[in-house]
C-alpha atoms as a PDB file:
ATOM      1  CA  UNK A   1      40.469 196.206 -39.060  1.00  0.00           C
ATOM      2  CA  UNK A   2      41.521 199.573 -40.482  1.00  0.00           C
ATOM      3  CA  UNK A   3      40.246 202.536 -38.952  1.00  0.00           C
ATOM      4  CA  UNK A   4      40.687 205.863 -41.248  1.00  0.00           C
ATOM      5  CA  UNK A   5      39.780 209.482 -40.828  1.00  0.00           C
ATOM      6  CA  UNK A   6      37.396 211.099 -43.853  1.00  0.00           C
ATOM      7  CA  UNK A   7      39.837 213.962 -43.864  1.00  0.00           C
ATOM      8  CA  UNK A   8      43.027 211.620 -44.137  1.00  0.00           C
ATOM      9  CA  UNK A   9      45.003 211.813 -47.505  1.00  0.00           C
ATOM     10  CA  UNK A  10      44.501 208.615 -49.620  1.00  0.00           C
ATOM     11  CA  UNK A  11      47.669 205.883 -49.680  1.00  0.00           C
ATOM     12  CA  UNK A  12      50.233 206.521 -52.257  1.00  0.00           C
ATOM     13  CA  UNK A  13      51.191 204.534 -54.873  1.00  0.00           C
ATOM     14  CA  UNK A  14      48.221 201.885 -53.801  1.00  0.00           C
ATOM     15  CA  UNK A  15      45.746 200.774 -56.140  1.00  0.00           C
ATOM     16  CA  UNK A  16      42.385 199.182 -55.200  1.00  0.00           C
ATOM     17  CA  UNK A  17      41.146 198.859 -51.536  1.00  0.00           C
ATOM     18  CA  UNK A  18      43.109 198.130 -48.532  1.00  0.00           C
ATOM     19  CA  UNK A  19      43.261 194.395 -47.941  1.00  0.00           C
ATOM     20  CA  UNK A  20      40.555 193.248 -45.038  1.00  0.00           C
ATOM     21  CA  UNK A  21      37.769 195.533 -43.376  1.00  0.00           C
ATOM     22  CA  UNK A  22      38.069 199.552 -43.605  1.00  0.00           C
ATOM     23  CA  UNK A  23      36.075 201.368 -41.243  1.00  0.00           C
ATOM     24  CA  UNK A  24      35.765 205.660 -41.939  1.00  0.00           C
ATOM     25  CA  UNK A  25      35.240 208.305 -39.190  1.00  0.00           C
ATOM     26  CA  UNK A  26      34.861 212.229 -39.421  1.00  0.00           C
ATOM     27  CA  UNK A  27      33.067 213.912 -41.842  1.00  0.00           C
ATOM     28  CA  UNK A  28      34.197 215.235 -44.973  1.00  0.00           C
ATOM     29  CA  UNK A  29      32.896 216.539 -48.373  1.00  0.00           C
ATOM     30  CA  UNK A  30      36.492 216.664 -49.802  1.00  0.00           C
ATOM     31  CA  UNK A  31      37.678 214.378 -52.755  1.00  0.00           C
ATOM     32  CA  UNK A  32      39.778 212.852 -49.834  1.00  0.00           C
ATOM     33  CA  UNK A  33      36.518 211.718 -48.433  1.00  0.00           C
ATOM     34  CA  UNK A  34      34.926 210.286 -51.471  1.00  0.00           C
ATOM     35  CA  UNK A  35      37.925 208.348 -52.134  1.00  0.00           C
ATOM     36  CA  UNK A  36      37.621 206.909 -48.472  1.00  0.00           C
ATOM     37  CA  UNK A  37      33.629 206.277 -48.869  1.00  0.00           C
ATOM     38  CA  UNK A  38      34.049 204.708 -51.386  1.00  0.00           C
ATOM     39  CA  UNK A  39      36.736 202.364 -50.355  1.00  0.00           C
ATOM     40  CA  UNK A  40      35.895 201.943 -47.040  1.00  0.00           C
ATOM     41  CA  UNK A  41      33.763 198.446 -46.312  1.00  0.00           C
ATOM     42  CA  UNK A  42      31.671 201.790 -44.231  1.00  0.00           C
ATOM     43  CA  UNK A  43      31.803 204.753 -42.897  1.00  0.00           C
ATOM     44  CA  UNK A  44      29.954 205.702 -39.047  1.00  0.00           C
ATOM     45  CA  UNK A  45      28.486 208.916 -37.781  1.00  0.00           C
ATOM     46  CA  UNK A  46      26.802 209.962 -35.006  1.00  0.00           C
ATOM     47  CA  UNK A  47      24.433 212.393 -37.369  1.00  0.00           C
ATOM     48  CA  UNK A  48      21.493 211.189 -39.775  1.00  0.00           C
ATOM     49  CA  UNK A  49      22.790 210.751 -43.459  1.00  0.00           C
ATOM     50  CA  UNK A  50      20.637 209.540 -46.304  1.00  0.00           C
ATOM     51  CA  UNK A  51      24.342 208.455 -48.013  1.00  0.00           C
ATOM     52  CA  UNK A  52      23.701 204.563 -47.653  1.00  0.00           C
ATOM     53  CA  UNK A  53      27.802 204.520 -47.655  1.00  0.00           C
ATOM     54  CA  UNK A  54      27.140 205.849 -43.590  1.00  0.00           C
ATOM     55  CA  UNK A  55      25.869 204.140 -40.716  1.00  0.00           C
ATOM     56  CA  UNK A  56      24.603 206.158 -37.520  1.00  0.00           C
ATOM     57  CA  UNK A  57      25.448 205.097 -34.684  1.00  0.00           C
ATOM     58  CA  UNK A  58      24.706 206.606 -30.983  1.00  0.00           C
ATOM     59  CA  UNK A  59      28.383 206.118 -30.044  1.00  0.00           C
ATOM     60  CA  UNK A  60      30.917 206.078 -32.633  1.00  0.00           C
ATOM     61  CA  UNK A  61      33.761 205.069 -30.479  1.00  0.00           C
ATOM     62  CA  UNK A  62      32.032 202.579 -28.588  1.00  0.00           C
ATOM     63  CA  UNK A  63      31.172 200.686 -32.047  1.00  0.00           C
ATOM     64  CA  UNK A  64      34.547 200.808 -33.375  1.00  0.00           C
ATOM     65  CA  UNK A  65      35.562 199.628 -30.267  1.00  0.00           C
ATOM     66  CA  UNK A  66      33.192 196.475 -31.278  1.00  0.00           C
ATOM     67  CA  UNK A  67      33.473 196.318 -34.381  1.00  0.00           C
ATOM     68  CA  UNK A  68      37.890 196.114 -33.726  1.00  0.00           C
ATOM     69  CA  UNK A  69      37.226 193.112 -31.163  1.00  0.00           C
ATOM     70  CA  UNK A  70      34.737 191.395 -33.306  1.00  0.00           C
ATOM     71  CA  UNK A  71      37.231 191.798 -36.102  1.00  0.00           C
ATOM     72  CA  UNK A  72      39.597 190.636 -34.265  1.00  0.00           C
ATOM     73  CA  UNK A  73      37.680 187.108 -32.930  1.00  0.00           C
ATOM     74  CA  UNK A  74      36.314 186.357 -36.178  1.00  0.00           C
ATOM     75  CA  UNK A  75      39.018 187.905 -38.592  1.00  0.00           C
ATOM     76  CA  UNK A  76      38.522 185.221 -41.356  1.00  0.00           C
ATOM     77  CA  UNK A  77      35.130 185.544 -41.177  1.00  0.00           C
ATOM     78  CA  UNK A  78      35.086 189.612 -41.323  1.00  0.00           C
ATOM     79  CA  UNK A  79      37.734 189.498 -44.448  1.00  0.00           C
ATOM     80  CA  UNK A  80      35.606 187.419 -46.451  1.00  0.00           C
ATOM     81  CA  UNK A  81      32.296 188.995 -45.576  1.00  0.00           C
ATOM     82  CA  UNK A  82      33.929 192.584 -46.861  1.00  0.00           C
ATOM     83  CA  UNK A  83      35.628 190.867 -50.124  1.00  0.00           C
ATOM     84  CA  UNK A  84      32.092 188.641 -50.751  1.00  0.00           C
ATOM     85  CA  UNK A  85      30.574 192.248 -50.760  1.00  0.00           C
ATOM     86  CA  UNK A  86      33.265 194.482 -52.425  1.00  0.00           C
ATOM     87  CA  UNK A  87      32.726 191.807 -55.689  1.00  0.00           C
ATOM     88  CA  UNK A  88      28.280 191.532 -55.741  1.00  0.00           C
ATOM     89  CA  UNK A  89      27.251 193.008 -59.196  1.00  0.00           C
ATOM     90  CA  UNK A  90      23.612 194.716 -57.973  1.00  0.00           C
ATOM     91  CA  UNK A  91      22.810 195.228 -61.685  1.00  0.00           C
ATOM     92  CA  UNK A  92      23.444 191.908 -62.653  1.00  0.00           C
ATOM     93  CA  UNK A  93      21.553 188.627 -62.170  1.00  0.00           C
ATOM     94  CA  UNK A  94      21.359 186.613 -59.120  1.00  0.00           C
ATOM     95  CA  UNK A  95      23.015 183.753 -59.594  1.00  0.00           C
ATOM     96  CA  UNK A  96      26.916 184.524 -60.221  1.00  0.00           C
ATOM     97  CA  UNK A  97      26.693 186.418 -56.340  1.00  0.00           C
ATOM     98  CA  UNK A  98      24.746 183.166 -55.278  1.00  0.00           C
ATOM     99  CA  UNK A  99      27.700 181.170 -56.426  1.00  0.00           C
ATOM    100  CA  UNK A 100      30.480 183.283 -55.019  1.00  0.00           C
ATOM    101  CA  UNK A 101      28.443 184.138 -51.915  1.00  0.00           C
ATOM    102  CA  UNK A 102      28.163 179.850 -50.792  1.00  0.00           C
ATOM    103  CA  UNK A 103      31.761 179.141 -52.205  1.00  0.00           C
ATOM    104  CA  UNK A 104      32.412 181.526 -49.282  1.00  0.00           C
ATOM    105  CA  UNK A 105      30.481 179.852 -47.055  1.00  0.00           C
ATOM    106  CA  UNK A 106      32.077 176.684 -47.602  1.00  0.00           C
ATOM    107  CA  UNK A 107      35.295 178.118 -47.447  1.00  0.00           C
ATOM    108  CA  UNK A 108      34.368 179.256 -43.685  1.00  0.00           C
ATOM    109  CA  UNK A 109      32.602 176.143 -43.116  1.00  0.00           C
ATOM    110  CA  UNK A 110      35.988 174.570 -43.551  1.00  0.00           C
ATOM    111  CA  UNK A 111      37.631 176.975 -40.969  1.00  0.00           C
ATOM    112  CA  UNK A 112      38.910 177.377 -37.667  1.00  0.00           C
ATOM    113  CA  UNK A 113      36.605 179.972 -36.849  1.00  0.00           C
ATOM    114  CA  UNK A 114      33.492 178.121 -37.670  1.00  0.00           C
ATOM    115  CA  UNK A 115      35.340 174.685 -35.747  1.00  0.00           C
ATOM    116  CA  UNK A 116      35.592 176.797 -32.830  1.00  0.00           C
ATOM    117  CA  UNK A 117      31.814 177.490 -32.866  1.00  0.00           C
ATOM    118  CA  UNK A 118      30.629 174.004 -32.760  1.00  0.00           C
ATOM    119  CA  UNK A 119      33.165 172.832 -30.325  1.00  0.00           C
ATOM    120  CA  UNK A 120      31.558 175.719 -28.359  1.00  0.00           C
ATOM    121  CA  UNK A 121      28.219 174.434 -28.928  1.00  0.00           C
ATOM    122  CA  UNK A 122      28.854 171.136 -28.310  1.00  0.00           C
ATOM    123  CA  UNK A 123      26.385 167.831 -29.760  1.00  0.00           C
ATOM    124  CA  UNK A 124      23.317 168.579 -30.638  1.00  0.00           C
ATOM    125  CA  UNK A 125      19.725 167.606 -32.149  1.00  0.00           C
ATOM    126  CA  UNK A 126      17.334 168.884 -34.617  1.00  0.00           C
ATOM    127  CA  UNK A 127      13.497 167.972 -33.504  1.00  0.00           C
ATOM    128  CA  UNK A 128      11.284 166.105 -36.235  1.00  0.00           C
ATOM    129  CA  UNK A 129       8.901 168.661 -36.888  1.00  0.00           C
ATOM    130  CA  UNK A 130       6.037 167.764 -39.663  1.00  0.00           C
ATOM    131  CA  UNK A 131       5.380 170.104 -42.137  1.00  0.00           C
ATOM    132  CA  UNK A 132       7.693 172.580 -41.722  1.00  0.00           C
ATOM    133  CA  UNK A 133       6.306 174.546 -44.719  1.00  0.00           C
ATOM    134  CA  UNK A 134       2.716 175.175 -45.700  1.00  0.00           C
ATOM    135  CA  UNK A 135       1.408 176.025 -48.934  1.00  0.00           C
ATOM    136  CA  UNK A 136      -2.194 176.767 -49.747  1.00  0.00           C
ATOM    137  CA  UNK A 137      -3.673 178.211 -52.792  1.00  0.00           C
ATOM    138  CA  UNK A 138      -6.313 180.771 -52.946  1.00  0.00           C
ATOM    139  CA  UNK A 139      -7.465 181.529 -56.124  1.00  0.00           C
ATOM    140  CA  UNK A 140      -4.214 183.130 -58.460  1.00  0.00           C
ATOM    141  CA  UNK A 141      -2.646 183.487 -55.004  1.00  0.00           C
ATOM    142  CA  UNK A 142      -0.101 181.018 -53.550  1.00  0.00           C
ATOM    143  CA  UNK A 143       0.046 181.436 -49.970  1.00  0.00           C
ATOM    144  CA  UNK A 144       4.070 179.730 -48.463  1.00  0.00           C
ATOM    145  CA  UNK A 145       4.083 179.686 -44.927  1.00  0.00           C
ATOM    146  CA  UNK A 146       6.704 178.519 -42.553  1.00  0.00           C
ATOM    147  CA  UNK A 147       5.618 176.617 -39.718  1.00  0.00           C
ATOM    148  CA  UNK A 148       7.927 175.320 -37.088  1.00  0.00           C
ATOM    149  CA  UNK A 149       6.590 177.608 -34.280  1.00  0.00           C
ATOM    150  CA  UNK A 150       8.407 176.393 -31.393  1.00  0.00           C
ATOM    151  CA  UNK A 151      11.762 177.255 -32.904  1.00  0.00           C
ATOM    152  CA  UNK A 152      10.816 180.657 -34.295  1.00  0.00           C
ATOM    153  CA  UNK A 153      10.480 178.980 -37.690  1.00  0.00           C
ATOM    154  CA  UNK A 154      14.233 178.520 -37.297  1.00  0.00           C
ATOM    155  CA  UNK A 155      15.379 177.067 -41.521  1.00  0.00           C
ATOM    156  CA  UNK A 156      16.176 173.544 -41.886  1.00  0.00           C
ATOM    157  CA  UNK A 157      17.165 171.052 -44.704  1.00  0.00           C
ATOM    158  CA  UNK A 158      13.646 169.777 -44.914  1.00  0.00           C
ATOM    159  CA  UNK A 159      12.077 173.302 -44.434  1.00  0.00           C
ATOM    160  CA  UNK A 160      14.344 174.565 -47.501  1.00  0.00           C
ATOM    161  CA  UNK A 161      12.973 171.011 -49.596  1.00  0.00           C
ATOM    162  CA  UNK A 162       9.493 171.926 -49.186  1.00  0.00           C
ATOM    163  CA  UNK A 163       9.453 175.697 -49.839  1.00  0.00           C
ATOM    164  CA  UNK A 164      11.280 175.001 -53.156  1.00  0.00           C
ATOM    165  CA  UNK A 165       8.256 172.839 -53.665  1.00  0.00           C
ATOM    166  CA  UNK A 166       6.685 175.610 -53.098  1.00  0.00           C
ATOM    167  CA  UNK A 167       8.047 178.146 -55.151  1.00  0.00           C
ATOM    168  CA  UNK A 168       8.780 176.285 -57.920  1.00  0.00           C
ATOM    169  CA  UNK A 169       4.986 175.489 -58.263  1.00  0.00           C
ATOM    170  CA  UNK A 170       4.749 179.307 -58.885  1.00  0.00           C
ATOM    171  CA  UNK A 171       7.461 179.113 -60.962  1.00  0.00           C
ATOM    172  CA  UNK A 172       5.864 176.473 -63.418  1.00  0.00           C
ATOM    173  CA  UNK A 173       2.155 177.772 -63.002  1.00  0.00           C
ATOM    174  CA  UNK A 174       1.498 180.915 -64.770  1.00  0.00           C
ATOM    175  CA  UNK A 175      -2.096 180.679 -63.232  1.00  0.00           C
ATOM    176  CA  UNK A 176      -0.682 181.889 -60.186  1.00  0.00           C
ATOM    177  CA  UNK A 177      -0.301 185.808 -59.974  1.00  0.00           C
ATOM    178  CA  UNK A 178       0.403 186.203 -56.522  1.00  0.00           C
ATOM    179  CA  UNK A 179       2.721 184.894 -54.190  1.00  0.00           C
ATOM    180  CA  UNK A 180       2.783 186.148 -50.397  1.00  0.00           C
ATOM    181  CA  UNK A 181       5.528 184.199 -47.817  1.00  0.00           C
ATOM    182  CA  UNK A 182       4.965 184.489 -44.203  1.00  0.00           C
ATOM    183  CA  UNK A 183       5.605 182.449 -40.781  1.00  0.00           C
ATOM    184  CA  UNK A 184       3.195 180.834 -38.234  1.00  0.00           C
ATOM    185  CA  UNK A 185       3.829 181.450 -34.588  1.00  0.00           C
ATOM    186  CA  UNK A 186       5.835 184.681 -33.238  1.00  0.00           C
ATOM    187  CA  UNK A 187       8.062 184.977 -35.486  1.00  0.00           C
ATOM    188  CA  UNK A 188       9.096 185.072 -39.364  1.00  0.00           C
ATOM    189  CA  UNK A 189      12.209 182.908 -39.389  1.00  0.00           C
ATOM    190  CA  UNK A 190      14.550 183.201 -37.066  1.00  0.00           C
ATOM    191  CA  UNK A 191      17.183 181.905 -39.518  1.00  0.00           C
ATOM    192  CA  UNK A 192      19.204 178.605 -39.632  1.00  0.00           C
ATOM    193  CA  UNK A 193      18.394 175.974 -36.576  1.00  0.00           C
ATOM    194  CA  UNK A 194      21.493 175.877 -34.944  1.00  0.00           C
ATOM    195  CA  UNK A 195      21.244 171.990 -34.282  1.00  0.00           C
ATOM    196  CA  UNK A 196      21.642 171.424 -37.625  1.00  0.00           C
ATOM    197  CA  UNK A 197      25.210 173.141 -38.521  1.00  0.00           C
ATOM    198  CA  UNK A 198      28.260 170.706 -38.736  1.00  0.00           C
ATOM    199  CA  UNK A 199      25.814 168.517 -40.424  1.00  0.00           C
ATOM    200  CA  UNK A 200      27.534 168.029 -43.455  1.00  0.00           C
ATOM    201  CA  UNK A 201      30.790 167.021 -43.151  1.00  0.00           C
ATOM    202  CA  UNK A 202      31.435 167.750 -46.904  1.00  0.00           C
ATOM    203  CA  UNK A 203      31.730 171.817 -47.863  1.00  0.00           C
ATOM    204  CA  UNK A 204      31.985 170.833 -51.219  1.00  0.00           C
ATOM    205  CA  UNK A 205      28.266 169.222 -51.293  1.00  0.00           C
ATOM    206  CA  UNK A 206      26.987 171.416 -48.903  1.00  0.00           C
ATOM    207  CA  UNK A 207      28.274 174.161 -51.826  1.00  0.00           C
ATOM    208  CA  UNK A 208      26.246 172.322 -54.664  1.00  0.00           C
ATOM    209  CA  UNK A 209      23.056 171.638 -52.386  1.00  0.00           C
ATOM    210  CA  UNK A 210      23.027 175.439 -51.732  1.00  0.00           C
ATOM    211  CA  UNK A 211      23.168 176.391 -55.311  1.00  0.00           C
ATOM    212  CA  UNK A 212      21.354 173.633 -57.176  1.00  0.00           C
ATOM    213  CA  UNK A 213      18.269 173.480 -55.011  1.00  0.00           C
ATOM    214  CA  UNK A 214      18.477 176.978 -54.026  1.00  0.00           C
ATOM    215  CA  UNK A 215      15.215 179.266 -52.830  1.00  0.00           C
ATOM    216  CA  UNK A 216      16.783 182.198 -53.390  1.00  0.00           C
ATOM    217  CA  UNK A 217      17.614 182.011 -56.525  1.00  0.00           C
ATOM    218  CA  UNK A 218      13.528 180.469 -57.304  1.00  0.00           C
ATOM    219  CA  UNK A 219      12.566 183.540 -55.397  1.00  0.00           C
ATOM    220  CA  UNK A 220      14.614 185.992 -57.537  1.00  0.00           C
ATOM    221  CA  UNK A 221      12.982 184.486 -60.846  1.00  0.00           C
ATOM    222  CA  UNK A 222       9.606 185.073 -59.300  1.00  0.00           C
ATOM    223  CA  UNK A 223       9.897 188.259 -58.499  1.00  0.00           C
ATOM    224  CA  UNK A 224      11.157 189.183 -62.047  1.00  0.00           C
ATOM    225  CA  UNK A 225       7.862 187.942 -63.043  1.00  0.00           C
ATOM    226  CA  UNK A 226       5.514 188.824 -60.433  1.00  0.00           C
ATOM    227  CA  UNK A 227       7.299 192.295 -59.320  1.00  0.00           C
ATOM    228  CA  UNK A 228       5.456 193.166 -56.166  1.00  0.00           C
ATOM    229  CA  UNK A 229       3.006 190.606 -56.055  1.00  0.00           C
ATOM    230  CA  UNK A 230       6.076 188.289 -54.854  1.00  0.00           C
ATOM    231  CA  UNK A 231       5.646 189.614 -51.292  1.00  0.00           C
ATOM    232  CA  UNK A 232       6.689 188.871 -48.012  1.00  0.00           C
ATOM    233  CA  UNK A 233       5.153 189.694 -44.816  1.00  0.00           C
ATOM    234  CA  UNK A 234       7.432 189.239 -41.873  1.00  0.00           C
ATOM    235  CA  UNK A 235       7.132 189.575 -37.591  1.00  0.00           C
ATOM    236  CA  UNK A 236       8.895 188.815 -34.482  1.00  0.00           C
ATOM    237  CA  UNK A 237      12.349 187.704 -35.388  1.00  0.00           C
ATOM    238  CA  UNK A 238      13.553 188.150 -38.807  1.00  0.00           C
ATOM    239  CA  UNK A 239      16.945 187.009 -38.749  1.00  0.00           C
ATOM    240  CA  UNK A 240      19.980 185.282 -40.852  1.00  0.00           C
ATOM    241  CA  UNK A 241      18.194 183.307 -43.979  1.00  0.00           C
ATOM    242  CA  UNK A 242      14.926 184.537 -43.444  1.00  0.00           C
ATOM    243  CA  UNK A 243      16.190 188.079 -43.691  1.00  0.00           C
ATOM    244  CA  UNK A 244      17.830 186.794 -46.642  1.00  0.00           C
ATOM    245  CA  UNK A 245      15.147 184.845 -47.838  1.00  0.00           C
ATOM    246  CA  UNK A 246      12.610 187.904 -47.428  1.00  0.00           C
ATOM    247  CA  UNK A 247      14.486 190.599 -49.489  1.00  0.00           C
ATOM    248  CA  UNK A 248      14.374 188.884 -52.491  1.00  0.00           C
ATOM    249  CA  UNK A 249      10.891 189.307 -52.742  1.00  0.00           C
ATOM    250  CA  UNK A 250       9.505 192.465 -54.838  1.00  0.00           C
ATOM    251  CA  UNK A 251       7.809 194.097 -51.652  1.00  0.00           C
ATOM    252  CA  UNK A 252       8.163 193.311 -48.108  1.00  0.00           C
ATOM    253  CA  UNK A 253       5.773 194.157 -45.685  1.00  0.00           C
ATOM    254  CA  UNK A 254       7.294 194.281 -41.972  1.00  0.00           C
ATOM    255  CA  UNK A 255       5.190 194.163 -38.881  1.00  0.00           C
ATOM    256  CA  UNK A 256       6.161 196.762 -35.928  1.00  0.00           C
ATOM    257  CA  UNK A 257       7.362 194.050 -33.603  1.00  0.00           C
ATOM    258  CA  UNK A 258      10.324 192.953 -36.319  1.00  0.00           C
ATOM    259  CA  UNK A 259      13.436 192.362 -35.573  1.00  0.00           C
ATOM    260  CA  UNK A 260      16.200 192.333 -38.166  1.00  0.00           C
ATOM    261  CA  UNK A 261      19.516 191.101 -38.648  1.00  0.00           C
ATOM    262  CA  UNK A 262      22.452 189.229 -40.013  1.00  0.00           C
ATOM    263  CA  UNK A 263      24.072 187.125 -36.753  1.00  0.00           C
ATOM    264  CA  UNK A 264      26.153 184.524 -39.071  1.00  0.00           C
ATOM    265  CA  UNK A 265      29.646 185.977 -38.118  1.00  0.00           C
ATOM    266  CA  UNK A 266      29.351 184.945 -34.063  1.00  0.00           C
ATOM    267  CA  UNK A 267      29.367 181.320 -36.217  1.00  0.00           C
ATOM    268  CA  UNK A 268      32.675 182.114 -38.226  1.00  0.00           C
ATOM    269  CA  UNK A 269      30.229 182.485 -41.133  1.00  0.00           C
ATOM    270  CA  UNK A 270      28.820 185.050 -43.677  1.00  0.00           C
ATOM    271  CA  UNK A 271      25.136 184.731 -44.546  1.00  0.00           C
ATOM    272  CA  UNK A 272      24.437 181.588 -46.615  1.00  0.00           C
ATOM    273  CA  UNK A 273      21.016 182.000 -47.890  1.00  0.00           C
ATOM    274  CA  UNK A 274      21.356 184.714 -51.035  1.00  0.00           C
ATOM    275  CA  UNK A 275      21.968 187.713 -48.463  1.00  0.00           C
ATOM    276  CA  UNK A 276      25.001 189.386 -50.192  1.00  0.00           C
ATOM    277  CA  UNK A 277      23.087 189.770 -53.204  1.00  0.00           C
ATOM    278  CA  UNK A 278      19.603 190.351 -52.256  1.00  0.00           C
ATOM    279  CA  UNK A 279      20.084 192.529 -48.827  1.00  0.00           C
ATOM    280  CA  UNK A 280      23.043 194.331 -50.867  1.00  0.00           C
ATOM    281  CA  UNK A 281      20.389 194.896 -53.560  1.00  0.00           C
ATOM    282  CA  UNK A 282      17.946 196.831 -51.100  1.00  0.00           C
ATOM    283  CA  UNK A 283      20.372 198.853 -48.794  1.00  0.00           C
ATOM    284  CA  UNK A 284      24.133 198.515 -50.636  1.00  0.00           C
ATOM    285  CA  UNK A 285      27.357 197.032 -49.788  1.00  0.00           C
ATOM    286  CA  UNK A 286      28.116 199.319 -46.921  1.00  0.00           C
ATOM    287  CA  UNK A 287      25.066 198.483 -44.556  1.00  0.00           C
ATOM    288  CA  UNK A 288      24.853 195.522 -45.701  1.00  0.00           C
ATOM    289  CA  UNK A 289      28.860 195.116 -44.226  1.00  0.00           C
ATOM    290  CA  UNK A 290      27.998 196.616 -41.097  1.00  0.00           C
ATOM    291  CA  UNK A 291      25.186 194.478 -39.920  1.00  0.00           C
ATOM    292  CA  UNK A 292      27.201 190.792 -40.368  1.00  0.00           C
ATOM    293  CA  UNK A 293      30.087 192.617 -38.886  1.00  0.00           C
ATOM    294  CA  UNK A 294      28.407 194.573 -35.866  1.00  0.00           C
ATOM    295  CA  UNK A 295      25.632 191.948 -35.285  1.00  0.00           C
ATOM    296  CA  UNK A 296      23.388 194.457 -34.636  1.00  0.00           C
ATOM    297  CA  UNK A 297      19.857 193.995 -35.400  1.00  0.00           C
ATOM    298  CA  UNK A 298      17.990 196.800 -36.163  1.00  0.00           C
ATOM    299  CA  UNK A 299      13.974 197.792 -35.913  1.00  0.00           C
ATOM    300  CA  UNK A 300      11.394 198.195 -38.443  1.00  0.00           C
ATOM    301  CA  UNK A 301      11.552 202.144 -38.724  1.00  0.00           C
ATOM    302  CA  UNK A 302      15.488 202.116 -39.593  1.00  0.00           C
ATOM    303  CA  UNK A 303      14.569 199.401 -41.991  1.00  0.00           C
ATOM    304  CA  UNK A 304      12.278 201.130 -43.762  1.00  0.00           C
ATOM    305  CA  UNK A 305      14.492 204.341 -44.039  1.00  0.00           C
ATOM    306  CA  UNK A 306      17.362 202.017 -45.246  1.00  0.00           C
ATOM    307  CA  UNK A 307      15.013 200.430 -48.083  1.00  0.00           C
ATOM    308  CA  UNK A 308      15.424 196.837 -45.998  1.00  0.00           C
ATOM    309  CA  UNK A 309      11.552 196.768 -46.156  1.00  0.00           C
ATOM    310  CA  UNK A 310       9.019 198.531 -48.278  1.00  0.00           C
ATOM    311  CA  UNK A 311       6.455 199.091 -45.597  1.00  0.00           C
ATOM    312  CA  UNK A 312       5.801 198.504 -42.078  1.00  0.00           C
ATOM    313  CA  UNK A 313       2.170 197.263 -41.088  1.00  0.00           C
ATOM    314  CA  UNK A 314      -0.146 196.395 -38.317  1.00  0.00           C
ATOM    315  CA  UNK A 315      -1.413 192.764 -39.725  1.00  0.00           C
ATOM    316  CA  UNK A 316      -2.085 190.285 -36.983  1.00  0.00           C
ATOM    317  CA  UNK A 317       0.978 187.229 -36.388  1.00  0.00           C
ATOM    318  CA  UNK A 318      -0.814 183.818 -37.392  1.00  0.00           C
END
């Protein structure tokens, strides 16, 4: 990791960014420091800025401090995550950063970083849970709803199989004007279930089932129809792919007691599930950087100011 000042003089006789993550101090309103916002993967401050290029932070040398030894265990994984984001087109469609996103992934999956993690973990199971998705229709409006409980509605292969179902019942049915995604139980999704990584031995399928049969990329295409009546209403914890999952929808609606954040990197990963594109979309590369890279989560008020979530509400946790 590269830590730079605002106020430093840019490199000489260098074109493009500096190779691996850049993190900016200081503060600066100087051509100096727009060359170093915008190359830096972000900058930090201790004071509020509406310039989604800085993070606020209550300590900004405790969090480089973090951010340096995070860097430092997961280094593959941090590169990656900052080159994934440096090349996501937010103008352009979804799939091409879907496709460069999970070739990413796989790459990582392949890695010493990400072997490390499951040696850590050690063996493992994944419970048979019925119906891990629910659909109901109500009228125009489909309502998708995840429902493994007990796990925090944690994803899983058969999970991800049945909301495509799902969604691309909406996606064929132009009767349906309305689609709203939620979780049973406490939480949202609480991302990928852990019992289930290492699973497939092969990156290279694991690649084509993530981009062939993927719900993000149904999602997208619904919400270019539907706009904000593609919705998603989200609690408790709201982590990894269901983050992921969530922003592609054209409005989100977050409960007070969310909890938000991108933990893949503590795996030797980068989020899997769409994320670069569709959480870059809503807050831009830099935040975006800084929560798979800090694993911080953050709460439903910062979320909102970020533009993570459209609105926060008081509805009721089925």
């Amino acid at each position: 990791m590269l830590l730079v000042d605002l106020s430093d003089p840019p490199p000489i006789g260098v074109t493009g960014p500096p190779p691996g993550v850049v993190v900016a101090v200081g503060e600066s309103s100087t051509p100096d420091g727009e060359f170093w916002l915008d190359t830096a993967t972000f900058a930090l401050t201790e004071t509020e800025h509406e310039d989604r290029r800085f993070v606020t932070v209550e300590s900004v040398d405790e969090t480089v401090a973090e951010l340096a030894e995070r860097c430092q265990h997961w280094p593959h994984a941090s590169a990656v995550c900052d080159d994934v984001l440096r090349s996501v087109d937010v103008t352009g469609p979804a799939l091409p950063g879907v496709i460069s996103e999970s070739l990413a992934y796989s790459t990582l999956q392949s890695g010493l970083e990400f072997a490390r993690w499951l040696a850590e973990r050690g063996p493992a199971s994944l419970p048979d849970i019925p119906d891990p998705v629910l659909a109901e229709r109500d009228g125009g409006t489909l309502h998708i709803r995840f429902n493994r409980p007990k796990r925090h509605n944690a994803f899983s292969t058969d999970a991800r199989a049945l909301l495509l179902e799902a969604l691309n019942v909406a996606l064929l049915d132009d009767t349906i004007t309305e689609v709203v995604l939620g979780g049973n139980g406490a939480s949202f999704c609480s991302g990928g279930d852990l019992g289930e990584f290492g699973t497939f031995a092969d990156p290279a399928s694991a690649h084509l089932a993530r981009t062939r049969h993927s719900p993000a990329l149904a999602l997208d295409e619904l919400t270019r129809r539907l706009g904000r009546a593609c919705r998603a209403e989200i609690h408790g914890r709201v982590l990894g792919s269901g983050l992921e999952m969530a922003s592609f929808c054209g409005w989100v609606s977050c409960h007070a007691d969310a909890v938000l954040g991108l933990p893949e990197l503590t795996l030797g990963l980068i989020p899997g599930a769409g994320g670069t594109v569709s959480i870059t979309r809503r807050i831009g590369r830099w935040r975006t950087a800084y929560l798979v890279l800090s694993g911080q989560t953050i709460d439903p008020v910062t979320a909102q100011a970020w533009g993570l979530v459209d609105e926060i509400s008081s509805i009721d946790a089925a």
